[in-house]
Protein backbone atom coordinates (compact mmCIF):
# COMPACT_ATOMS: atom_id res chain seq x y z
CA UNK A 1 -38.01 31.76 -20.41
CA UNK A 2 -37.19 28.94 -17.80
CA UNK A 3 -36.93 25.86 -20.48
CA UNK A 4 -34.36 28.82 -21.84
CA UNK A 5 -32.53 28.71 -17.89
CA UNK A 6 -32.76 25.20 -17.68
CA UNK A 7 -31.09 24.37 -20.92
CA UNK A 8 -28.39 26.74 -20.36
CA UNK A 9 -27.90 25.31 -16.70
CA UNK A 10 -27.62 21.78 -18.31
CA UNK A 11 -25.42 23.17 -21.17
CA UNK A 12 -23.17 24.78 -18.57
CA UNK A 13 -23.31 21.54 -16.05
CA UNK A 14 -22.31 18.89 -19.21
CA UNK A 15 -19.82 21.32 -20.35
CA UNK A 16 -18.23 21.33 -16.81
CA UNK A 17 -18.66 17.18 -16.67
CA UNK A 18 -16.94 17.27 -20.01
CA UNK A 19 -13.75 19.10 -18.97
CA UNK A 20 -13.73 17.76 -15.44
CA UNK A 21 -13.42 14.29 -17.18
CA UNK A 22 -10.87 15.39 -20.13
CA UNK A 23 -8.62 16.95 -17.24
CA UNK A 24 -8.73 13.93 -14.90
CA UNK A 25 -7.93 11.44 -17.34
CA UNK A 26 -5.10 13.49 -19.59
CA UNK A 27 -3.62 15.12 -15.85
CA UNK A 28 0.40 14.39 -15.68
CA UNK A 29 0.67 10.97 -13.86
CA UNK A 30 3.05 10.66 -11.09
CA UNK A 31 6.35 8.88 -11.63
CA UNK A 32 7.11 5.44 -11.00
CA UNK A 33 9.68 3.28 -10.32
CA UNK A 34 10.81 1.44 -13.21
CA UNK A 35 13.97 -1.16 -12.70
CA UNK A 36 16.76 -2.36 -15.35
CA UNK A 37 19.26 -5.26 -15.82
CA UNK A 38 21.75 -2.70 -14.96
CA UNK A 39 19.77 -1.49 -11.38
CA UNK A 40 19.29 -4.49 -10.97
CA UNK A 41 23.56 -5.49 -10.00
CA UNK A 42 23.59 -2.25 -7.86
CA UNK A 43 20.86 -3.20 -5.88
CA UNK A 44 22.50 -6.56 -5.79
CA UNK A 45 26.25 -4.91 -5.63
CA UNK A 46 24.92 -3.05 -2.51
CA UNK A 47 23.60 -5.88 -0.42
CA UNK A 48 26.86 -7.60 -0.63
CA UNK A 49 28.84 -5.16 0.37
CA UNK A 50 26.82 -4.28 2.95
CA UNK A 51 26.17 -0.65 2.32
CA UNK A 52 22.62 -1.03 0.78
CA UNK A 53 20.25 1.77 2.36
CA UNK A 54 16.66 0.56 4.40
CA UNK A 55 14.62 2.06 2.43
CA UNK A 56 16.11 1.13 -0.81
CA UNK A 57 15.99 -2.49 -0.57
CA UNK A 58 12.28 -2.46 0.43
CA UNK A 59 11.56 0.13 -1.98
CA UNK A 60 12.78 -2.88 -4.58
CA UNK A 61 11.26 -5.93 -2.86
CA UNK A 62 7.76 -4.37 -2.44
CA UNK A 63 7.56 -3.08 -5.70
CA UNK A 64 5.54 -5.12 -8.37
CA UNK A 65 7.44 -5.92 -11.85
CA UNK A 66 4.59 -6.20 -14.54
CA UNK A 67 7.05 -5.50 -17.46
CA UNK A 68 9.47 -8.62 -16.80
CA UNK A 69 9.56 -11.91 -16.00
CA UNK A 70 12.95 -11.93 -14.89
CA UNK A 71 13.26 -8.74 -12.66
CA UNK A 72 10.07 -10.15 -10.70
CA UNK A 73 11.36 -13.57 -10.13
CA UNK A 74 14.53 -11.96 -8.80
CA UNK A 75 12.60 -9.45 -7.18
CA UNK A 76 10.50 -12.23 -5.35
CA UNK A 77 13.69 -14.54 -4.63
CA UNK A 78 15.29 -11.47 -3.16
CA UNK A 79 11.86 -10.77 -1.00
CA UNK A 80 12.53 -14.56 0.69
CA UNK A 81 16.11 -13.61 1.65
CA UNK A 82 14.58 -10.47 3.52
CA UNK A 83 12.43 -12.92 4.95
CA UNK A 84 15.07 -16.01 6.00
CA UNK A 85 18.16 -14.03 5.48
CA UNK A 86 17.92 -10.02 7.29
CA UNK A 87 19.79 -9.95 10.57
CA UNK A 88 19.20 -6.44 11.36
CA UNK A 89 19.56 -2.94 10.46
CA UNK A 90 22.64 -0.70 11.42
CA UNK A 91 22.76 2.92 11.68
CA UNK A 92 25.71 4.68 9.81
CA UNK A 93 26.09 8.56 9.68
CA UNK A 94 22.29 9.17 10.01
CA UNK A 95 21.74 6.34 7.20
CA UNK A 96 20.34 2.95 8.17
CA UNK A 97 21.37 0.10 6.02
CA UNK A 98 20.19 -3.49 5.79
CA UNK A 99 22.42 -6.49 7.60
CA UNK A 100 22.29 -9.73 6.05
CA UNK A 101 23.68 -13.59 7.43
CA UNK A 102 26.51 -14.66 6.06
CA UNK A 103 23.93 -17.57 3.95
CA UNK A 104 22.05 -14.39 2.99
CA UNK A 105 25.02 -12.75 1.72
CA UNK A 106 26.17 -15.54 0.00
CA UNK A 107 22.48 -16.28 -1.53
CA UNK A 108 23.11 -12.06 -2.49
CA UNK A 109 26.16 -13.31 -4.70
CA UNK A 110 25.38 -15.80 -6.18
CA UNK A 111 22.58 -13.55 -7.54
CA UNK A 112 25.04 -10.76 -8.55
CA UNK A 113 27.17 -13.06 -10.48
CA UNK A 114 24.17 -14.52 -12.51
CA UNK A 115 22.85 -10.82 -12.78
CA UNK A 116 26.20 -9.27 -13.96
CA UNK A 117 26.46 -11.53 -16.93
CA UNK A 118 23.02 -10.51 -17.99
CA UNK A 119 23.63 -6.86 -17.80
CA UNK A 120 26.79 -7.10 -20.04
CA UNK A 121 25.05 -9.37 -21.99
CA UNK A 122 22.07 -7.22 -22.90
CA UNK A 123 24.22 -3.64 -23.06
């Protein structure tokens, strides 16, 4: 009668391991941010202009780019301008938005223009 209890208890308890593990591993995964050719020039587009949002541009040079080469070398290049090249931040209509030098601006475009001709060149 108790080797009957303490099968079904084990039974029960691998059953329980058994879904526990199934659900954790097949669960919905969160979303993630995933970067084109094509987000690429507006992130780029935005900087220049000067109307690129805070959060935005760090959003893009924190991020890690496993799935290409290029996007993380511009990604990285773009991290050294926010390091030599950020002047400030300015608050417009609740929004704050990143301030670049003028060398950081012109560092931004010369990016743009290299970055445009691969977006049209790989749509």
């Amino acid at each position: 009668m108790i080797l009957q209890i303490l099968i079904g208890t084990f039974v029960c308890f691998l059953l329980l391991v058994v879904l526990l593990v199934f659900f954790i591993k097949h669960k919905q995964r969160a979303p993630y941010y995933q970067l084109d050719a094509n987000g690429c020039v507006k992130v780029l587009r935005e900087a220049v202009e000067q109307r690129l949002l805070e959060r935005d541009w760090h959003v893009f040079i924190g991020m890690s780019v496993r799935y290409d080469q290029e996007i993380e070398a511009l990604r990285h290049e773009c991290a050294v301008i926010d390091e030599e090249c950020v002047v400030n931040t300015q608050c417009k209509d609740g929004k704050v938005y990143v301030v670049f030098s003028k060398q950081g601006i012109l560092r931004l475009k010369h990016l743009l223009d290299e970055w445009q001709h691969k977006a049209e060149y790989l749509a």
